[in-house]
N, C-alpha and C. Protein backbone atom coordinates (compact mmCIF):
# COMPACT_ATOMS: atom_id res chain seq x y z
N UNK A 1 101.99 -19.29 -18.24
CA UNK A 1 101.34 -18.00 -18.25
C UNK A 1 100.44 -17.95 -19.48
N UNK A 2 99.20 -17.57 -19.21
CA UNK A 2 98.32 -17.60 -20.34
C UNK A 2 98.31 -16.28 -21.01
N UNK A 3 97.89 -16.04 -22.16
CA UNK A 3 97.79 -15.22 -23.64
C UNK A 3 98.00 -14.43 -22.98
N UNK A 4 96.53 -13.71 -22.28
CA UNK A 4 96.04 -12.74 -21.88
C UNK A 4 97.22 -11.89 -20.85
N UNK A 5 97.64 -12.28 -19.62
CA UNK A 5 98.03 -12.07 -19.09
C UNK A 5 99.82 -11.71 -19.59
N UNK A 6 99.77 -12.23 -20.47
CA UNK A 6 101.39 -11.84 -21.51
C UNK A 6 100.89 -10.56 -22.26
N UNK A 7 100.19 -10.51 -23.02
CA UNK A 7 99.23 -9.48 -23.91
C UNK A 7 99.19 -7.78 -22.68
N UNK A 8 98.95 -8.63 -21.63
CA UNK A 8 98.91 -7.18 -20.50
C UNK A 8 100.65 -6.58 -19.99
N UNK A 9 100.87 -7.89 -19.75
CA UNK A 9 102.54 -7.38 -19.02
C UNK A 9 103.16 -6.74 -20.63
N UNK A 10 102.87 -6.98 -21.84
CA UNK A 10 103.60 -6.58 -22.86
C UNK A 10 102.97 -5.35 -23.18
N UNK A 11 101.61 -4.89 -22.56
CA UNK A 11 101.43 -3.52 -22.84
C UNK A 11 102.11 -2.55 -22.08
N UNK A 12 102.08 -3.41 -20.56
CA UNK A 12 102.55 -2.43 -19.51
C UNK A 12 103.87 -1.73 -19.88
N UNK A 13 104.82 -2.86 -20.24
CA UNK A 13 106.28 -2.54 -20.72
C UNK A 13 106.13 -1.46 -21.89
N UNK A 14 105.09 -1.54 -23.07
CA UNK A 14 105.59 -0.83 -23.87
C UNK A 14 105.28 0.65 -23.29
N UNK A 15 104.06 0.55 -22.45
CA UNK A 15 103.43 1.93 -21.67
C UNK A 15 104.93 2.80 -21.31
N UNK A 16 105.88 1.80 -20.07
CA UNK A 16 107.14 2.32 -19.91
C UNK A 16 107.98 3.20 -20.73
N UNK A 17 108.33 2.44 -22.07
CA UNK A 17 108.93 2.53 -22.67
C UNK A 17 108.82 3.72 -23.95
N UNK A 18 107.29 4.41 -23.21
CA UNK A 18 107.35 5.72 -24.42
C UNK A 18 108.41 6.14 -24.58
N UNK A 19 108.68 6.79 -25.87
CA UNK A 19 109.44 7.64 -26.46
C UNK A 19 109.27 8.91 -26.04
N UNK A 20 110.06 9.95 -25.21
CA UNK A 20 109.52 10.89 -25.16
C UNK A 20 110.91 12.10 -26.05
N UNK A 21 110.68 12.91 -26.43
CA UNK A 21 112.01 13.95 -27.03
C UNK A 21 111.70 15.08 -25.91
N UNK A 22 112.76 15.13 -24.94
CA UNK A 22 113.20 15.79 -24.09
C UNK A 22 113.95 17.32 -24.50
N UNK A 23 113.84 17.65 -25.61
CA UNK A 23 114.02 18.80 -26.90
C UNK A 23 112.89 19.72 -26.14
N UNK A 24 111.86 18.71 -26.50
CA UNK A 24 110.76 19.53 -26.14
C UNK A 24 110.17 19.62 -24.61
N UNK A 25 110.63 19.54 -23.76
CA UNK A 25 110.06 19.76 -22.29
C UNK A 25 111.08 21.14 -21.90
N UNK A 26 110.14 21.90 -20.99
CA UNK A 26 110.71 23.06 -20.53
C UNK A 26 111.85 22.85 -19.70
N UNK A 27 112.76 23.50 -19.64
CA UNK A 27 113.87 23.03 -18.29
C UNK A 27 112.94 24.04 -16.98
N UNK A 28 113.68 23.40 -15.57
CA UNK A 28 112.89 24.75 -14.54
C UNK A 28 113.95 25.26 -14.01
N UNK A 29 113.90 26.38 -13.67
CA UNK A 29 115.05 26.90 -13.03
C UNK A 29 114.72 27.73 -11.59
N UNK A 30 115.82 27.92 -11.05
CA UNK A 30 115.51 28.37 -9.81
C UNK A 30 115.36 30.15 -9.94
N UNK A 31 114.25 30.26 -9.18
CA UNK A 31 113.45 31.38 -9.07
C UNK A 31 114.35 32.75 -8.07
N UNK A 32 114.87 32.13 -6.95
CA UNK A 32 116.08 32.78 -5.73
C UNK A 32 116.26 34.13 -6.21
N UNK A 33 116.09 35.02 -5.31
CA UNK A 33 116.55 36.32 -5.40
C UNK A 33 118.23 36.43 -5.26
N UNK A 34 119.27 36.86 -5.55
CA UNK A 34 120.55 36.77 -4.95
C UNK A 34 121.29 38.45 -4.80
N UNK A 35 121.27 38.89 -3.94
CA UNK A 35 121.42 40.03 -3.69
C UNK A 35 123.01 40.21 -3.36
N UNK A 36 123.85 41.40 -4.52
CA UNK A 36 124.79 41.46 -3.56
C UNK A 36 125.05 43.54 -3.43
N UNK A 37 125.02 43.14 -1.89
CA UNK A 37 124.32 44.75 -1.69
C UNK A 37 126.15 45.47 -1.96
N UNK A 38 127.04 44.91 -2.09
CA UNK A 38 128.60 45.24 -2.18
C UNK A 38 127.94 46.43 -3.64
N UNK A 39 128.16 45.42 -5.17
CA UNK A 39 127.76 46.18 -6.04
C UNK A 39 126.22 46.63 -6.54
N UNK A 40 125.75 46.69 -5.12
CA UNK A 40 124.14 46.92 -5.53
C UNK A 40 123.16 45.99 -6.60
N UNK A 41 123.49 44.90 -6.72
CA UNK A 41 122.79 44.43 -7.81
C UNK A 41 121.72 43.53 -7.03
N UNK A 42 120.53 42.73 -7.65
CA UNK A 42 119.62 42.15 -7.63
C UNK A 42 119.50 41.18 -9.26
N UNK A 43 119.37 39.94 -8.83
CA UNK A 43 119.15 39.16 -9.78
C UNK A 43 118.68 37.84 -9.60
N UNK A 44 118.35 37.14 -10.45
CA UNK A 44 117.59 35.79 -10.01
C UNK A 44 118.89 35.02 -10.70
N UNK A 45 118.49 33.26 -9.24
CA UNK A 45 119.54 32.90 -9.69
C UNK A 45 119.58 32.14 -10.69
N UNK A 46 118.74 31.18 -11.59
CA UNK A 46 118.61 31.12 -12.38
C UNK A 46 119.13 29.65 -13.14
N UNK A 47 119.45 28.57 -11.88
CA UNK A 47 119.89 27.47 -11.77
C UNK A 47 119.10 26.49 -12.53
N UNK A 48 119.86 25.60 -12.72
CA UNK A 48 118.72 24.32 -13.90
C UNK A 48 118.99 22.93 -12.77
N UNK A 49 119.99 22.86 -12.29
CA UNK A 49 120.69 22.02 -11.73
C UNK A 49 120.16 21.46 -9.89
N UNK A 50 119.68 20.49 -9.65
CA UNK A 50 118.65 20.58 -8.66
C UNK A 50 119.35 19.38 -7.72
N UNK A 51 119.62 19.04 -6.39
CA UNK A 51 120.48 18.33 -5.73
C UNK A 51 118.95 17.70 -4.54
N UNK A 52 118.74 16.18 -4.82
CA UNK A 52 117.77 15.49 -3.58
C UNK A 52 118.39 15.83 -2.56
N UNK A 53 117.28 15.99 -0.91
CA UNK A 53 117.89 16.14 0.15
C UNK A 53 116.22 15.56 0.59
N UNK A 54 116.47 15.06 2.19
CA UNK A 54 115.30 14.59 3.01
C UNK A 54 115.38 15.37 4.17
N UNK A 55 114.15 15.61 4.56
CA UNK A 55 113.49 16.35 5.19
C UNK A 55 112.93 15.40 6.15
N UNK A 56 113.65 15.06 7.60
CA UNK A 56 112.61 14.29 8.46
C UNK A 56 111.71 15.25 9.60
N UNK A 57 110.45 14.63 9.23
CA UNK A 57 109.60 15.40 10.22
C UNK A 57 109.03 14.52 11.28
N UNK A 58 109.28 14.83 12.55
CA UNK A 58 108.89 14.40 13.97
C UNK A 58 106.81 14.37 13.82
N UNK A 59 106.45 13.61 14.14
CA UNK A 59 104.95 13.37 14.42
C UNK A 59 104.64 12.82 15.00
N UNK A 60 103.87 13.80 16.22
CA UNK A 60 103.85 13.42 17.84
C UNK A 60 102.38 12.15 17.67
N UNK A 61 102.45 11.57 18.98
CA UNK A 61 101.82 10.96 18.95
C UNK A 61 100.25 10.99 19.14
N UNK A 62 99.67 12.51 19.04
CA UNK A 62 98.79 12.75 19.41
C UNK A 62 97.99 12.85 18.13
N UNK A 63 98.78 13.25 16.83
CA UNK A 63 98.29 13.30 16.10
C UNK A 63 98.21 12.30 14.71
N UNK A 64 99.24 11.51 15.06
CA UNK A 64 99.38 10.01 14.64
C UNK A 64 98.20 8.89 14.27
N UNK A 65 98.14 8.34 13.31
CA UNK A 65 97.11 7.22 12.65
C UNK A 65 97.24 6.20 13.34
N UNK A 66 98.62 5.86 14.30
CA UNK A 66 98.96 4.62 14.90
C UNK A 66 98.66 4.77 16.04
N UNK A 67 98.93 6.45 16.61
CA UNK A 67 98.92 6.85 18.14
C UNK A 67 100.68 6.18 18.40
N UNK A 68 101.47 6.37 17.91
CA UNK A 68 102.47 6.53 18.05
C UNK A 68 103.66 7.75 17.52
N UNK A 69 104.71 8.23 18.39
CA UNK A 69 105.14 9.20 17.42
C UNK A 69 106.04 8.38 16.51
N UNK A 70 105.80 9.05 15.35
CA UNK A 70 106.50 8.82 13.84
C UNK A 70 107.72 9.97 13.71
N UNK A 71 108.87 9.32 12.59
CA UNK A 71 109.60 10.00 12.08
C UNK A 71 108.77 9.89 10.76
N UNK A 72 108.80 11.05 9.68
CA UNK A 72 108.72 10.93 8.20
C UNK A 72 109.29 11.49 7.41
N UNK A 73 110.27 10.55 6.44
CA UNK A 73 111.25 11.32 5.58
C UNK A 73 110.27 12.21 4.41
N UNK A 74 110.60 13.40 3.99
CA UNK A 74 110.09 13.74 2.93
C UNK A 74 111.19 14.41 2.38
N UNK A 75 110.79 13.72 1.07
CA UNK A 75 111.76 14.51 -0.23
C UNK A 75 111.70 15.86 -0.47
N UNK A 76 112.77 16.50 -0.46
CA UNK A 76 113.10 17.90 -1.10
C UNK A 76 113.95 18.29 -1.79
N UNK A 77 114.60 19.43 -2.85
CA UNK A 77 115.20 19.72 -3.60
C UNK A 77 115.93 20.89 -3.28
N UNK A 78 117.08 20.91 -3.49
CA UNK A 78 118.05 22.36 -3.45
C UNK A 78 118.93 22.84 -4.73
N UNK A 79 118.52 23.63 -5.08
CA UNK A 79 119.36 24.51 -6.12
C UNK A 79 120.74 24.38 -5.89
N UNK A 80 121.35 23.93 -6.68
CA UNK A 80 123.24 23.59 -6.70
C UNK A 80 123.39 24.80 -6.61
N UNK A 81 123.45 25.98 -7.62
CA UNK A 81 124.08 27.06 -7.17
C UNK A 81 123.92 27.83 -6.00
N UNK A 82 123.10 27.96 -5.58
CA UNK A 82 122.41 28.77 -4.35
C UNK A 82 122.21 28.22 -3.28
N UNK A 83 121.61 26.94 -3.58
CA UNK A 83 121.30 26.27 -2.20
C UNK A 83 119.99 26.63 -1.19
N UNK A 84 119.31 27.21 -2.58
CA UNK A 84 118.49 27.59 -1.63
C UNK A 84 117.03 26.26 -2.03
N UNK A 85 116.35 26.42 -1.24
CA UNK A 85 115.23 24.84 -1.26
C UNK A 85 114.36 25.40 -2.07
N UNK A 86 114.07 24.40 -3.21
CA UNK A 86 113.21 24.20 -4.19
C UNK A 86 112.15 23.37 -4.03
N UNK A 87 111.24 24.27 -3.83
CA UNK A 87 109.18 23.63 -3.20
C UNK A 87 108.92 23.30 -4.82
N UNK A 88 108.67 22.01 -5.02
CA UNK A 88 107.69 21.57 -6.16
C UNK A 88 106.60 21.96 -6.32
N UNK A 89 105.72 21.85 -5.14
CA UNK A 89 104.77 22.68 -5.09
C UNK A 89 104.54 24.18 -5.26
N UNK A 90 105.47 24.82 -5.14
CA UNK A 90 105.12 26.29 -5.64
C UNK A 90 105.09 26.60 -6.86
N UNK A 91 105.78 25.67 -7.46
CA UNK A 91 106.19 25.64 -9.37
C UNK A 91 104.79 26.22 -10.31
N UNK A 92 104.65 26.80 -10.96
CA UNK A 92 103.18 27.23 -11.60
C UNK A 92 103.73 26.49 -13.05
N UNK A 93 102.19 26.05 -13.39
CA UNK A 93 101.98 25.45 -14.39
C UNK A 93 101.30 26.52 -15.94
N UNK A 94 102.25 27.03 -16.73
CA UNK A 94 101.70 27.55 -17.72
C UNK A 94 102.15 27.17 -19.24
């Protein structure tokens, strides 16, 4: 293996290997309304704690790149306490 090509794989690794202090990143929490109409209250639920789950979606063949129907797993997230599904995409960035 020549210089160069060591010189690159040893940047890539150190690229990996930032340091980051996790002190400083926001935690996210879950947004969920949780209603319990018993003692009238309203509150958010307020979870940090986030559980993977897949999402397979059917794709007929009409609308298919292959012209075949597809299964496609897609990743999603659920709030441990609540259980209710956590869209990445809705998350706002401020």
């Amino acid at each position: 293996m020549n210089s160069k090509v060591q010189d690159e794989l040893r940047q890539q690794q150190e690229q990996l290997n930032m340091n980051i202090d996790l002190d400083k990143a926001t935690p996210i929490k879950c947004k969920n309304k949780i209603v319990d109409l018993a003692k009238g209250l309203e509150m958010e639920c307020g979870g940090e704690v986030f559980t993977q789950g897949v999402e397979l979606k059917k794709l007929s063949a009409l609308v298919s790149p292959n012209g075949q129907t597809s299964v496609i797993p897609v990743q999603c997230f659920f709030c441990v306490k609540c259980s209710t599904r956590y869209d990445l995409e809705s998350l706002s960035w401020y």
